[in-house]
N, C-alpha and C. Protein backbone atom coordinates (compact mmCIF):
# COMPACT_ATOMS: atom_id res chain seq x y z
N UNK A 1 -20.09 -4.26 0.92
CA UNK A 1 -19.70 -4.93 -0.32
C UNK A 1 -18.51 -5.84 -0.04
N UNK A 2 -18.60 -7.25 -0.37
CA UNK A 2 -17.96 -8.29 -0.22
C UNK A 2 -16.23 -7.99 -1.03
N UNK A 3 -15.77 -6.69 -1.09
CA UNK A 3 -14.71 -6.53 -1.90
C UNK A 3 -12.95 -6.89 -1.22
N UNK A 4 -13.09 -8.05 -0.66
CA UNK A 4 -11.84 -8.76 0.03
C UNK A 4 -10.68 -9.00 -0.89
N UNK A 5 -9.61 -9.81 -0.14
CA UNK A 5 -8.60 -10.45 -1.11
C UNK A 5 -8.02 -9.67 -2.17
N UNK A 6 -8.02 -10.17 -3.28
CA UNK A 6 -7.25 -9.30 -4.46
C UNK A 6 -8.18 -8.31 -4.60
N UNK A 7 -9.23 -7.92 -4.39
CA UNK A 7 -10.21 -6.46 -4.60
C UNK A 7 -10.13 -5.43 -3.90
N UNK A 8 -9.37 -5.82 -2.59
CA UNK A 8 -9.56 -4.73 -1.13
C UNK A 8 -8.39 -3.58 -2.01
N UNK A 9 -9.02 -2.71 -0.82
CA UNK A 9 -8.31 -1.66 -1.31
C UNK A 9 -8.93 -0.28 -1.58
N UNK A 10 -8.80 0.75 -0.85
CA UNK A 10 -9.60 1.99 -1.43
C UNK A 10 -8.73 2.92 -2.59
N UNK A 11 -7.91 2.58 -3.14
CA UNK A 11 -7.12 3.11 -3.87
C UNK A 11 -6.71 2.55 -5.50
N UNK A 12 -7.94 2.52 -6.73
CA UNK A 12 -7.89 2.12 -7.79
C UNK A 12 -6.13 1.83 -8.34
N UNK A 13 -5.70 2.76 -8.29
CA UNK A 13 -4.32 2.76 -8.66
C UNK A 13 -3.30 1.52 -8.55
N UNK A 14 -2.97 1.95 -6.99
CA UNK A 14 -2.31 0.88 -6.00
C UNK A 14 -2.94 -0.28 -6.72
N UNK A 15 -4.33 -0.71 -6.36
CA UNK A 15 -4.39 -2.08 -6.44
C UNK A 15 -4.43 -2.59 -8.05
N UNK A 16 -4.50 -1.50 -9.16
CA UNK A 16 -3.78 -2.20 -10.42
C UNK A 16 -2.34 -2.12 -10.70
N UNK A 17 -1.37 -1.42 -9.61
CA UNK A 17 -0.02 -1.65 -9.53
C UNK A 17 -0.13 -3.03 -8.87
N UNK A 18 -0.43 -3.40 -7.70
CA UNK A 18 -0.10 -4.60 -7.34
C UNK A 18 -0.49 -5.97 -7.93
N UNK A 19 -1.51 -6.07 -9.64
CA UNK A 19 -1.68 -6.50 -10.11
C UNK A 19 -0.80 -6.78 -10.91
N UNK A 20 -0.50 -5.67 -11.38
CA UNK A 20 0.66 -5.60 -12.52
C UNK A 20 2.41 -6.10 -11.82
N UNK A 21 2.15 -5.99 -10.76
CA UNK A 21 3.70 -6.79 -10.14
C UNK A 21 3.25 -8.31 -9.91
N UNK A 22 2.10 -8.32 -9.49
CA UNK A 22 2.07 -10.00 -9.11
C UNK A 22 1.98 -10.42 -10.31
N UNK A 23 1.99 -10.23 -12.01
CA UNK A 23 2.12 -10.75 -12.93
C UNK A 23 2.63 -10.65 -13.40
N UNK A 24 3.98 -9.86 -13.29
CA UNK A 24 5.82 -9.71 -13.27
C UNK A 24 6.17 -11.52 -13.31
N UNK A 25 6.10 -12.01 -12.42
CA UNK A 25 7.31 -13.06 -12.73
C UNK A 25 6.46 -14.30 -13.34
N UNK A 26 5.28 -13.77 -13.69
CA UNK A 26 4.39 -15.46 -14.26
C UNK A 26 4.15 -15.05 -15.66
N UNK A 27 4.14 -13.92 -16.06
CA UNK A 27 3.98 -13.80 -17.54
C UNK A 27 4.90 -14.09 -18.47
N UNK A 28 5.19 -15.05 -19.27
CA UNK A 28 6.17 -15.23 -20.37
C UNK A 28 6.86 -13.82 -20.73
N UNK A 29 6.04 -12.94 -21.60
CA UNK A 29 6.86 -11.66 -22.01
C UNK A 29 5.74 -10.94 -21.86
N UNK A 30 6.29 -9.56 -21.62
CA UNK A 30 5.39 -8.05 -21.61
C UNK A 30 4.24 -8.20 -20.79
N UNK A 31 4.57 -8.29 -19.58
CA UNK A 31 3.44 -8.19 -18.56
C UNK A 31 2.58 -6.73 -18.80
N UNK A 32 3.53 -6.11 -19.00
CA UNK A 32 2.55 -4.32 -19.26
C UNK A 32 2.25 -4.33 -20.47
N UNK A 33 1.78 -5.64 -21.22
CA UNK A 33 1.14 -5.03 -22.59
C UNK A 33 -0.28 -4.71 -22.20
N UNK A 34 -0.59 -3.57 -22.88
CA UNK A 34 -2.47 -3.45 -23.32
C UNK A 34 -2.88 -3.28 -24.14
N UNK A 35 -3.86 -3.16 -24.60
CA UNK A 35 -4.53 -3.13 -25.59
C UNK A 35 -5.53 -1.82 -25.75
N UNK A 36 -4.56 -0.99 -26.99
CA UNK A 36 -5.47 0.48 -26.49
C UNK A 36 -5.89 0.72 -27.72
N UNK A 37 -7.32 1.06 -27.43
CA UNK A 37 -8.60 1.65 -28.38
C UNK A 37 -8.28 3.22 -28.15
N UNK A 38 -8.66 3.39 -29.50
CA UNK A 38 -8.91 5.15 -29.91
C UNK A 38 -10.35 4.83 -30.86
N UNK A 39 -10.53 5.89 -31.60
CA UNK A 39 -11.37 6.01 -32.45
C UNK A 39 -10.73 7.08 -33.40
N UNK A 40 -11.30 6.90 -34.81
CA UNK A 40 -11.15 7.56 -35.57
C UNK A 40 -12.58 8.69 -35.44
N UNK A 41 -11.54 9.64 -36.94
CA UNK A 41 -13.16 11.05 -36.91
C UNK A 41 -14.76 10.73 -37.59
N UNK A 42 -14.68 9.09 -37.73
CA UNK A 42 -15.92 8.81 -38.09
C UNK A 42 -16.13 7.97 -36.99
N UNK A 43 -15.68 7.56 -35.86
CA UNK A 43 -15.93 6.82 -34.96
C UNK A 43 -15.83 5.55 -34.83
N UNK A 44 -14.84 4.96 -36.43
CA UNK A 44 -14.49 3.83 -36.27
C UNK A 44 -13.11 3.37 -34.84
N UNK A 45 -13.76 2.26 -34.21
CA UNK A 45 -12.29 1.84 -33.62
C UNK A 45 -11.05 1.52 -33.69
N UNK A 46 -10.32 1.94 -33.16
CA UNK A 46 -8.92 0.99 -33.50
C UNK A 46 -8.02 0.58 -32.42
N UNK A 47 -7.71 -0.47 -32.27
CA UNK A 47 -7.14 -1.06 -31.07
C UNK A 47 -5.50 -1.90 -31.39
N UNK A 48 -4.55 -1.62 -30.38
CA UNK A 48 -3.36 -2.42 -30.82
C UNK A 48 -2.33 -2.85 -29.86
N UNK A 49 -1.72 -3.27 -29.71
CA UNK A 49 -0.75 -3.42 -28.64
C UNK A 49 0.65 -2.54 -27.95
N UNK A 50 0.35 -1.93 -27.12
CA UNK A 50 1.24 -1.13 -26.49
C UNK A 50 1.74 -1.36 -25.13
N UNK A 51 2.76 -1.15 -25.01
CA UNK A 51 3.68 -1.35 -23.39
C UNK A 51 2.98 -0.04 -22.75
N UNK A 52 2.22 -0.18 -21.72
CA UNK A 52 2.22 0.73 -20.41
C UNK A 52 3.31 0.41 -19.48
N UNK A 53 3.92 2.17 -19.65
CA UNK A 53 5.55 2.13 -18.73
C UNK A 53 4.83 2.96 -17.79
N UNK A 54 3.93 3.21 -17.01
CA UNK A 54 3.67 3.82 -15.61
C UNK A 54 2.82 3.68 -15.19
N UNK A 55 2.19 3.06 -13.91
CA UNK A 55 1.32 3.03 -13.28
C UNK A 55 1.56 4.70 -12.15
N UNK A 56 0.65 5.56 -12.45
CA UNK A 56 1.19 6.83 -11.58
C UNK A 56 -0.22 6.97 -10.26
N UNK A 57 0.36 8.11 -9.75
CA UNK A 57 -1.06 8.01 -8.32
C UNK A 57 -2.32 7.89 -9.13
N UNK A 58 -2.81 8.87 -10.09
CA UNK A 58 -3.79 9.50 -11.04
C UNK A 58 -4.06 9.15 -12.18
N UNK A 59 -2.99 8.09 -12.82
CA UNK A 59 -3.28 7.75 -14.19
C UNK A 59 -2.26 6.85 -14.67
N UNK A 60 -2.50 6.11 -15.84
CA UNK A 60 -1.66 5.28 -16.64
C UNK A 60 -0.89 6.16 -17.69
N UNK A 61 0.46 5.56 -18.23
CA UNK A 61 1.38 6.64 -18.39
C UNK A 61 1.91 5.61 -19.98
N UNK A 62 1.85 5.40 -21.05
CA UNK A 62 2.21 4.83 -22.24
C UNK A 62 2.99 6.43 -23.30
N UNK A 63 4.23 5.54 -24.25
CA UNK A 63 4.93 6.97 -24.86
C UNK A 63 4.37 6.27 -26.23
N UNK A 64 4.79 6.88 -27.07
CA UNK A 64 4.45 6.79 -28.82
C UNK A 64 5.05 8.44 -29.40
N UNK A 65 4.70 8.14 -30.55
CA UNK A 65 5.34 8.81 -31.96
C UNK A 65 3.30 9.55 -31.92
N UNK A 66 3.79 11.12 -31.65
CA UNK A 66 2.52 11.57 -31.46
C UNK A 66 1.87 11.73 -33.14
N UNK A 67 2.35 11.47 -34.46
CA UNK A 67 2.27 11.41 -35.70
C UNK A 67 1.73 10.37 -35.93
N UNK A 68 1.62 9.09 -35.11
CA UNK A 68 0.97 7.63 -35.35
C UNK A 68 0.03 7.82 -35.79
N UNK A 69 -1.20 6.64 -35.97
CA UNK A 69 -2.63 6.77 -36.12
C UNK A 69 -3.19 7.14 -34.40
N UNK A 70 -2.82 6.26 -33.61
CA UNK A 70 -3.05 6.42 -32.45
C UNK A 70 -3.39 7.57 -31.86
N UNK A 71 -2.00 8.46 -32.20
CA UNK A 71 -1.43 9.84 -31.07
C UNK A 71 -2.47 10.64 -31.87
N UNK A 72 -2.80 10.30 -33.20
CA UNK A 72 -3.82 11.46 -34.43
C UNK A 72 -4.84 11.47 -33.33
N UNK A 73 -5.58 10.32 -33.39
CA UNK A 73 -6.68 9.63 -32.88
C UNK A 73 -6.81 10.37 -31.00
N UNK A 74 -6.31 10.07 -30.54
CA UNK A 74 -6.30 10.48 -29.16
C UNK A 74 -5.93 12.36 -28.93
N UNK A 75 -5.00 12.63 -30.16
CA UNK A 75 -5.63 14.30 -29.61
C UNK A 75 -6.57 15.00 -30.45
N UNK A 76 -6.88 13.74 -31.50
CA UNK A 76 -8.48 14.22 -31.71
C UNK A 76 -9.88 14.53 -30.57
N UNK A 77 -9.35 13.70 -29.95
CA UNK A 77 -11.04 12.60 -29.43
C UNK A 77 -10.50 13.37 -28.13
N UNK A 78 -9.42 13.13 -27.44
CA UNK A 78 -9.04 13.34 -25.85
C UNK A 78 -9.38 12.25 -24.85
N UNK A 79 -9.86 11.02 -25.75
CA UNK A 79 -9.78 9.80 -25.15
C UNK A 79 -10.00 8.84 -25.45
N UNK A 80 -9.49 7.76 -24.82
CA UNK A 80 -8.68 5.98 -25.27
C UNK A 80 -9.47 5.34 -23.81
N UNK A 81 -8.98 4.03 -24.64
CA UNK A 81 -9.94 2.81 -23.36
C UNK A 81 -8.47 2.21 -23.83
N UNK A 82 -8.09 0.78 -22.96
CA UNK A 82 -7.15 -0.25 -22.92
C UNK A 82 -8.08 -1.29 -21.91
N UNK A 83 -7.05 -2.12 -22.35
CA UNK A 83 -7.50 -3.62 -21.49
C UNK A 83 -6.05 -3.98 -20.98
N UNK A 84 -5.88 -4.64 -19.54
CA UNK A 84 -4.99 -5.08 -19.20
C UNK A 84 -4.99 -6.46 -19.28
N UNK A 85 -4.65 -7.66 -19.85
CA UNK A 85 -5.36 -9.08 -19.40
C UNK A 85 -3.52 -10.13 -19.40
N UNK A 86 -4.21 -10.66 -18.04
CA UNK A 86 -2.89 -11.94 -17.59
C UNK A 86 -3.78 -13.26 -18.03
N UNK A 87 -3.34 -13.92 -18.58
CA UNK A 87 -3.73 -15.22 -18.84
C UNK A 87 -3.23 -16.36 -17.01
N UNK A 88 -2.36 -15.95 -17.40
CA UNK A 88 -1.41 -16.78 -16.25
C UNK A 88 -2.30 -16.68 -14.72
N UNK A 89 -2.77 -15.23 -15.09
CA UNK A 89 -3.59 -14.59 -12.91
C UNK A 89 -5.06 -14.85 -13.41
N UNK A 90 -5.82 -15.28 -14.82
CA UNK A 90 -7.17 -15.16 -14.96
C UNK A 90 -7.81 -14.16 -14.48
N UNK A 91 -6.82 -12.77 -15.01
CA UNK A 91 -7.64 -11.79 -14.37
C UNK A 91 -7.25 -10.21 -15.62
N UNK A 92 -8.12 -9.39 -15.88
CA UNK A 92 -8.02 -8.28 -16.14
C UNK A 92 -8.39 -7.11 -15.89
N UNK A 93 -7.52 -5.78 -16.34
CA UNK A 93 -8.20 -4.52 -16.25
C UNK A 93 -8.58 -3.83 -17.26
N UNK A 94 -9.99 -3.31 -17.02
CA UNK A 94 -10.72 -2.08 -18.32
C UNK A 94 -10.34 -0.84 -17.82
N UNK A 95 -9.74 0.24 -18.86
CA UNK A 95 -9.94 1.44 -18.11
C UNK A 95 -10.44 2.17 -19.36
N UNK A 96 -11.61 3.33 -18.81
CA UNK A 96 -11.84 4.13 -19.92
C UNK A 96 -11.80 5.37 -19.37
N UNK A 97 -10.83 6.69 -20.27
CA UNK A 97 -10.71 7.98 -19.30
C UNK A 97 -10.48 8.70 -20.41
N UNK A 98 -9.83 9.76 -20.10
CA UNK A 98 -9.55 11.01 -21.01
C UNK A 98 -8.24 11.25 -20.52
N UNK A 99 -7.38 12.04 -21.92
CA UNK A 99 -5.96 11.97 -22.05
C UNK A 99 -5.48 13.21 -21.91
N UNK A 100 -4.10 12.79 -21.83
CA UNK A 100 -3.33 14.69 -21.57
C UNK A 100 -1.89 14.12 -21.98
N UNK A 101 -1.46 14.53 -22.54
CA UNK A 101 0.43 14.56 -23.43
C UNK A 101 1.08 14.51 -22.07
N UNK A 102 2.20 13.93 -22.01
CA UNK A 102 3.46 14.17 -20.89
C UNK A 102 4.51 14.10 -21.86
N UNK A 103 4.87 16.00 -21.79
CA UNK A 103 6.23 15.98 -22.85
C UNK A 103 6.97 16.67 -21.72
N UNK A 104 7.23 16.09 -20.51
CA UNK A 104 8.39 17.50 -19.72
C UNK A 104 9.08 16.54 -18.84
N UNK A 105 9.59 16.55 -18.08
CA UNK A 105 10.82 15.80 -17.41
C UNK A 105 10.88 13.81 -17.42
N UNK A 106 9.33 13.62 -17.30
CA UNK A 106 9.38 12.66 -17.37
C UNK A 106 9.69 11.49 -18.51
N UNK A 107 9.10 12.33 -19.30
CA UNK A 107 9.06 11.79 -20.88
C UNK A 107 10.41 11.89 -21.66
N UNK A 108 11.30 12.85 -21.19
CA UNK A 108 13.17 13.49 -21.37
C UNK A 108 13.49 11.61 -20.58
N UNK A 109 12.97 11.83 -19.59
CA UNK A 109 13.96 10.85 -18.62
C UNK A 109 13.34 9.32 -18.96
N UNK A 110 12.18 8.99 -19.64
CA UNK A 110 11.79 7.53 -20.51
C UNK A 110 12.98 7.27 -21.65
N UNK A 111 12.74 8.48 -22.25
CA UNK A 111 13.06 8.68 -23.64
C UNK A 111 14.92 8.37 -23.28
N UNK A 112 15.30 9.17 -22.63
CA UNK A 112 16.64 8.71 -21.85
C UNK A 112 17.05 7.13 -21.36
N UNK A 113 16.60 6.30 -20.77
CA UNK A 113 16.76 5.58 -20.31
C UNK A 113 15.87 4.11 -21.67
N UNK A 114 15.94 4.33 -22.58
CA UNK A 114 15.64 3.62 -23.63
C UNK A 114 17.15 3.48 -24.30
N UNK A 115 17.35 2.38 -25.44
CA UNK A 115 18.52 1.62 -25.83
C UNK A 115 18.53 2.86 -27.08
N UNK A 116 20.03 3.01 -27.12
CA UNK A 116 20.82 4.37 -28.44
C UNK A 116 19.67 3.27 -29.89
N UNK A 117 19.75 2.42 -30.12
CA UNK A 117 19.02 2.15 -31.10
C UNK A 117 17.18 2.61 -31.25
N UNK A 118 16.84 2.11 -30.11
CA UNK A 118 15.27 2.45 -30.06
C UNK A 118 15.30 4.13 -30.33
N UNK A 119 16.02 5.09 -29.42
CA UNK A 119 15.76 6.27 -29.42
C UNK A 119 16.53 6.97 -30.50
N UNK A 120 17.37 6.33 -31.70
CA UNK A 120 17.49 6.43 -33.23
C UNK A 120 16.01 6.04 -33.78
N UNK A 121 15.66 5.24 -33.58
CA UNK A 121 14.50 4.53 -34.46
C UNK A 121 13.26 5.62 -34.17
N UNK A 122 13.16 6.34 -33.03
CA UNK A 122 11.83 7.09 -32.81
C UNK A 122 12.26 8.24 -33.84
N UNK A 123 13.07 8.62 -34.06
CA UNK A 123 13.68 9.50 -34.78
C UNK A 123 13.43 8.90 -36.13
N UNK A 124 13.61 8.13 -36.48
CA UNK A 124 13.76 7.48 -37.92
C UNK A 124 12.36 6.88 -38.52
N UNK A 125 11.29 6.50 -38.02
CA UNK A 125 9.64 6.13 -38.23
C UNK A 125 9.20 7.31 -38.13
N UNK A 126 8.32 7.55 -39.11
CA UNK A 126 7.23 7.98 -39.63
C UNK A 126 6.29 7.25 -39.23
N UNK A 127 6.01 7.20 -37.97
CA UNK A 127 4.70 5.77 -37.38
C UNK A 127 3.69 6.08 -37.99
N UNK A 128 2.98 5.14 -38.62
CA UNK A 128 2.15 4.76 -39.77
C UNK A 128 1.43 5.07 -41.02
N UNK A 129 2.86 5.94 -41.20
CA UNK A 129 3.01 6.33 -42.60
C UNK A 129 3.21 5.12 -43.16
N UNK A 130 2.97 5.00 -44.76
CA UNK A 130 3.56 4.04 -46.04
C UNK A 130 4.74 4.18 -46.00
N UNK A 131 5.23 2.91 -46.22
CA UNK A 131 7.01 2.94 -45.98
C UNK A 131 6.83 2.30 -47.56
N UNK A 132 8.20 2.33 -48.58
CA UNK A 132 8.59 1.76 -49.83
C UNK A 132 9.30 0.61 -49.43
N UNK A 133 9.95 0.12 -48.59
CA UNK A 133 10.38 -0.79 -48.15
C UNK A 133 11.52 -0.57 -46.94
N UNK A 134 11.95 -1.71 -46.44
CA UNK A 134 12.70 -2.16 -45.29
C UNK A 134 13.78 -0.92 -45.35
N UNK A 135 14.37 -1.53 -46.76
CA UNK A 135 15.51 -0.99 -47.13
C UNK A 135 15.66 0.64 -46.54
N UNK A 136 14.41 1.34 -47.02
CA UNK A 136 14.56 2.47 -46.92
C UNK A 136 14.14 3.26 -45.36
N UNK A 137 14.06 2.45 -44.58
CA UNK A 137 13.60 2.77 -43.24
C UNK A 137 15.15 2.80 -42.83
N UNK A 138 16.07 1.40 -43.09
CA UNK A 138 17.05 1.54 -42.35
C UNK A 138 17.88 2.28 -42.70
N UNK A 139 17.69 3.07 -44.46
CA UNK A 139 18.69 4.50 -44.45
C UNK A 139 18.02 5.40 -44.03
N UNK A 140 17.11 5.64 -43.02
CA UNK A 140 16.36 6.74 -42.35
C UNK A 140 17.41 6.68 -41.18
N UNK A 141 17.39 5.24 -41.04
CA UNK A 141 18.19 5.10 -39.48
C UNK A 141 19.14 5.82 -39.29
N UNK A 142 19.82 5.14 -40.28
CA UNK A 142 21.40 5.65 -41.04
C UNK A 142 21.85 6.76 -40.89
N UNK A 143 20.59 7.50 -41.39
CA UNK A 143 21.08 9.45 -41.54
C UNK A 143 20.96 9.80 -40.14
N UNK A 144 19.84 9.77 -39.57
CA UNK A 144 19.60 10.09 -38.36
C UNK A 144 20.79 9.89 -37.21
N UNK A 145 21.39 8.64 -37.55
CA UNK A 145 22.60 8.48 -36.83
C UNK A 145 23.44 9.22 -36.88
N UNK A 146 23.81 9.49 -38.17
CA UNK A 146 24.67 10.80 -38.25
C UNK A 146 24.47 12.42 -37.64
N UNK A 147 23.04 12.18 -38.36
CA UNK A 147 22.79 13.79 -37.58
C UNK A 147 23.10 13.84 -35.74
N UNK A 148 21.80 12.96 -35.41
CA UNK A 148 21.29 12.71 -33.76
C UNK A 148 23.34 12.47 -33.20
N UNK A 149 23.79 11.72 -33.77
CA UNK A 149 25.00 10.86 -32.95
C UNK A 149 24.61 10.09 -31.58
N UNK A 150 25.38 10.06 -30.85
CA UNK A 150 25.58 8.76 -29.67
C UNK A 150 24.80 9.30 -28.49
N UNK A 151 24.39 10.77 -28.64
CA UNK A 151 23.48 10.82 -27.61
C UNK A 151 22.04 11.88 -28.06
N UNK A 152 21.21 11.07 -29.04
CA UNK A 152 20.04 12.07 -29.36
C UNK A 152 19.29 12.39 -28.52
N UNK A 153 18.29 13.63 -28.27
CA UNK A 153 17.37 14.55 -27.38
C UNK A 153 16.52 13.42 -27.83
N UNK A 154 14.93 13.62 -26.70
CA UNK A 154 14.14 12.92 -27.37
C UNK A 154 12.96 13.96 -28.87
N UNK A 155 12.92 13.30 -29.48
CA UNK A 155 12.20 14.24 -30.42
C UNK A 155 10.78 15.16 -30.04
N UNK A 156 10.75 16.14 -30.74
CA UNK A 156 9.28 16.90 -30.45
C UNK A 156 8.19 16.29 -30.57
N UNK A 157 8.17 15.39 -31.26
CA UNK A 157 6.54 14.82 -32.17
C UNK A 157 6.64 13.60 -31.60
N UNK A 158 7.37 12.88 -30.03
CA UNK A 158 7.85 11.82 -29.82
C UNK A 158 7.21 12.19 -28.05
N UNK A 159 6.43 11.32 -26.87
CA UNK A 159 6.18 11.56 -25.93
C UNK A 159 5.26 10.82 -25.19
N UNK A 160 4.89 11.05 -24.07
CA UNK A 160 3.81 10.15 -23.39
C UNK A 160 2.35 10.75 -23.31
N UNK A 161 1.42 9.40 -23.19
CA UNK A 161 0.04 10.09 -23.20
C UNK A 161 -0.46 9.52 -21.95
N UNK A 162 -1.26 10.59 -21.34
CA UNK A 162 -1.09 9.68 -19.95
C UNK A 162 -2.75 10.00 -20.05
N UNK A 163 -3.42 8.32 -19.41
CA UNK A 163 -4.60 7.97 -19.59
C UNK A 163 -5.48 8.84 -18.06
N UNK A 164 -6.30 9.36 -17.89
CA UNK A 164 -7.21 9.98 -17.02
C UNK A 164 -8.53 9.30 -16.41
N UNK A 165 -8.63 8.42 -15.78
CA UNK A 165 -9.78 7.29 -15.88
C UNK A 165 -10.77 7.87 -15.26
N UNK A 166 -12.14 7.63 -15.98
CA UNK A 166 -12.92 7.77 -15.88
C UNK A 166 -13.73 6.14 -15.22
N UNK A 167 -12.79 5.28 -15.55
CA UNK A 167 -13.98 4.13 -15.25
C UNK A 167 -12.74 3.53 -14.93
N UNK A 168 -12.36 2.10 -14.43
CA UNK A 168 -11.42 1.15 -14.33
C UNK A 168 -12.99 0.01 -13.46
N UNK A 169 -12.22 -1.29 -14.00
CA UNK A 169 -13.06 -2.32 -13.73
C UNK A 169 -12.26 -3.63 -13.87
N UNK A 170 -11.86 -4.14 -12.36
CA UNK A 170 -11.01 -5.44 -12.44
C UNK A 170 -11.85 -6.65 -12.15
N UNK A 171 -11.70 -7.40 -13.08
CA UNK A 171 -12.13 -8.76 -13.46
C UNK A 171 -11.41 -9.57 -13.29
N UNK A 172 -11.77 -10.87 -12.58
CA UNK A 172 -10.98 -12.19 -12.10
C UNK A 172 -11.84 -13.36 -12.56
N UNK A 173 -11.06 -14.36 -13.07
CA UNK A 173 -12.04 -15.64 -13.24
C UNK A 173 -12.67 -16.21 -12.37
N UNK A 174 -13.62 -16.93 -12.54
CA UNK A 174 -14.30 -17.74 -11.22
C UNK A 174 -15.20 -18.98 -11.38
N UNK A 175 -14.84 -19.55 -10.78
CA UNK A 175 -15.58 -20.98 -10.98
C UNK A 175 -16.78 -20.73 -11.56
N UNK A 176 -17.35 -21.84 -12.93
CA UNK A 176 -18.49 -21.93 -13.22
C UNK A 176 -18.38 -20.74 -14.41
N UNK A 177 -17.48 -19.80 -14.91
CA UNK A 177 -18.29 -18.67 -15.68
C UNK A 177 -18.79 -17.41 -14.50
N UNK A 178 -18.64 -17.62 -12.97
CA UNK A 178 -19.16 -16.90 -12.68
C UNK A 178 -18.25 -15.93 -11.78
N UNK A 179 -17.72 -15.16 -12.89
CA UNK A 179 -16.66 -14.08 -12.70
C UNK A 179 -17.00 -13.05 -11.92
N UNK A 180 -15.77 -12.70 -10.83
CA UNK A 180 -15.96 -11.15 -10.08
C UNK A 180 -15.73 -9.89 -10.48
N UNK A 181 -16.45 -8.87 -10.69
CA UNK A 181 -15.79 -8.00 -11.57
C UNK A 181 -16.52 -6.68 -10.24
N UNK A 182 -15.64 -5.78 -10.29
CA UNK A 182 -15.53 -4.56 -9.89
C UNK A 182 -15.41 -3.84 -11.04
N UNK A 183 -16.45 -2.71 -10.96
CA UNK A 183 -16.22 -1.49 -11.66
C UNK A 183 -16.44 0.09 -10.66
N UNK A 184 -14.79 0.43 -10.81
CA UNK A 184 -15.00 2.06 -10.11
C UNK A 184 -15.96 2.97 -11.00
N UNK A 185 -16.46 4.13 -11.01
CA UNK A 185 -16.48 4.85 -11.99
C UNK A 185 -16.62 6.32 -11.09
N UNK A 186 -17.23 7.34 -11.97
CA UNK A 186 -16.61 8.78 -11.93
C UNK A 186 -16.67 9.93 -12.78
N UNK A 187 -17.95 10.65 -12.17
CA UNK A 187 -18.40 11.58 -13.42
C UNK A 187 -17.24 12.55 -14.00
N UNK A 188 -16.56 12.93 -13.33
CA UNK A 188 -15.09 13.68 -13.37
C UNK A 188 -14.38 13.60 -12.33
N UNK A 189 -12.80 14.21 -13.38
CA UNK A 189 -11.91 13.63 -12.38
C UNK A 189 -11.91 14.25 -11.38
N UNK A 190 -12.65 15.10 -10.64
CA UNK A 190 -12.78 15.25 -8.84
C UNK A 190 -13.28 14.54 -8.17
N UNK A 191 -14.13 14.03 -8.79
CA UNK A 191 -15.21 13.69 -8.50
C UNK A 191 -14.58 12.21 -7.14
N UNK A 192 -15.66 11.84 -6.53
CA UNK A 192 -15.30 10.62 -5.71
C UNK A 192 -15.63 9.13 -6.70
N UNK A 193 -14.76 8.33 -6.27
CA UNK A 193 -15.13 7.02 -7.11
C UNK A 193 -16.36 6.18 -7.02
N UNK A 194 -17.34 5.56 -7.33
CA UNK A 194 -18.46 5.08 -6.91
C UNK A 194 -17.93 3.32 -7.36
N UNK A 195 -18.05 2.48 -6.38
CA UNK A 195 -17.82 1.01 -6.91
C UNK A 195 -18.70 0.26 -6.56
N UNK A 196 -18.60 -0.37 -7.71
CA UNK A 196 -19.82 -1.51 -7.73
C UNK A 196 -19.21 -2.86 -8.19
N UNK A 197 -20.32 -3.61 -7.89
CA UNK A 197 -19.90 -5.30 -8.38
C UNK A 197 -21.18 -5.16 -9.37
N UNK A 198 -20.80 -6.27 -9.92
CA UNK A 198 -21.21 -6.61 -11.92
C UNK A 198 -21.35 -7.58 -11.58
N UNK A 199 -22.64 -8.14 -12.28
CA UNK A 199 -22.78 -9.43 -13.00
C UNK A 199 -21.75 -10.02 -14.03
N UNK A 200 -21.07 -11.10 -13.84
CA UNK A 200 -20.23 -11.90 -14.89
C UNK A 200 -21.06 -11.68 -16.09
């Protein structure tokens, strides 16, 4: 299989870390945004924009407010798809897998290394609850400040969900419409990866 250049590589991971750095200094803002699908309990979709903060050996690593629609959605189901896409590299990643919470050292030490305001604010949202207005979010802030002070824990209902792939599939543009696409896949996660090339 002709899988050279930006495709080589026996190691899914690695080579969507080295994607995600070579589109570090060409992306305007948020090179680690994706775009992550859940489903609801009737199987409607829902998709939105989130920062992926880890590329790890085994999996993709994103935090949230486990009370969201999202965090509902994903420890309903036990699994999410995302899209990675650079405009700038004409190239993206699909991944579709199954999920598992990261609430223990790592998620202390995210949650740590975030700005005294953001890690007030995780404290202070009700993520996607009805809010009455502005006003009243920022006396959520307010109190919380008082309680939490200058150095809050990270909250219980607050943590990372780390993605389990079952599939990943990197796509590059190509002359004509006639795009390269790799797809790994993987009946479970022991399992060995099987890769193939796709028709554009």
């Amino acid at each position: 299989m002709d899988r050279t250049g930006i495709f080589a590589g026996d190691d899914p991971f690695a080579l969507a870390a080295s994607w995600l750095a070579e589109a570090g200094p060409l992306e305007p803002n948020d090179p680690n945004a994706i775009a992550l699908a859940t489903v609801d309990a009737e199987g409607l979709p829902n998709v939105r924009m989130v920062l992926l903060k880890d590329i790890e050996p085994a999996a993709f690593v994103f935090y949230t407010n486990y009370g969201s629609r999202k965090g509902q959605e994903i420890a309903a189901s036990g699994k999410a798809a995302f899209v990675l896409h650079w405009k700038s590299l004409r190239r993206q990643i699909r991944v579709r897998g199954v999920t598992e919470r990261e609430e223990g050292r790592a998620a202390d030490d995210y949650y740590a290394s975030r700005s005294l305001k953001s890690r007030l604010g995780a404290w202070a949202s009700r993520q996607s609850e009805p809010l009455s207005s502005r006003a009243a979010l920022m006396a959520e802030v307010a109190k919380v400040t008082v309680q939490q002070g200058a150095s809050p824990t990270r909250p219980p209902f607050w943590g990372g969900i780390r993605i389990l792939p079952l599939e990943i599939e990197f796509w590059a543009d190509g002359a004509f419409r006639l795009h390269d696409r790799f797809r790994w896949s993987r009946t479970g996660l022991g399992d060995p990866w099987e890769i193939r090339r796709l028709n554009p």
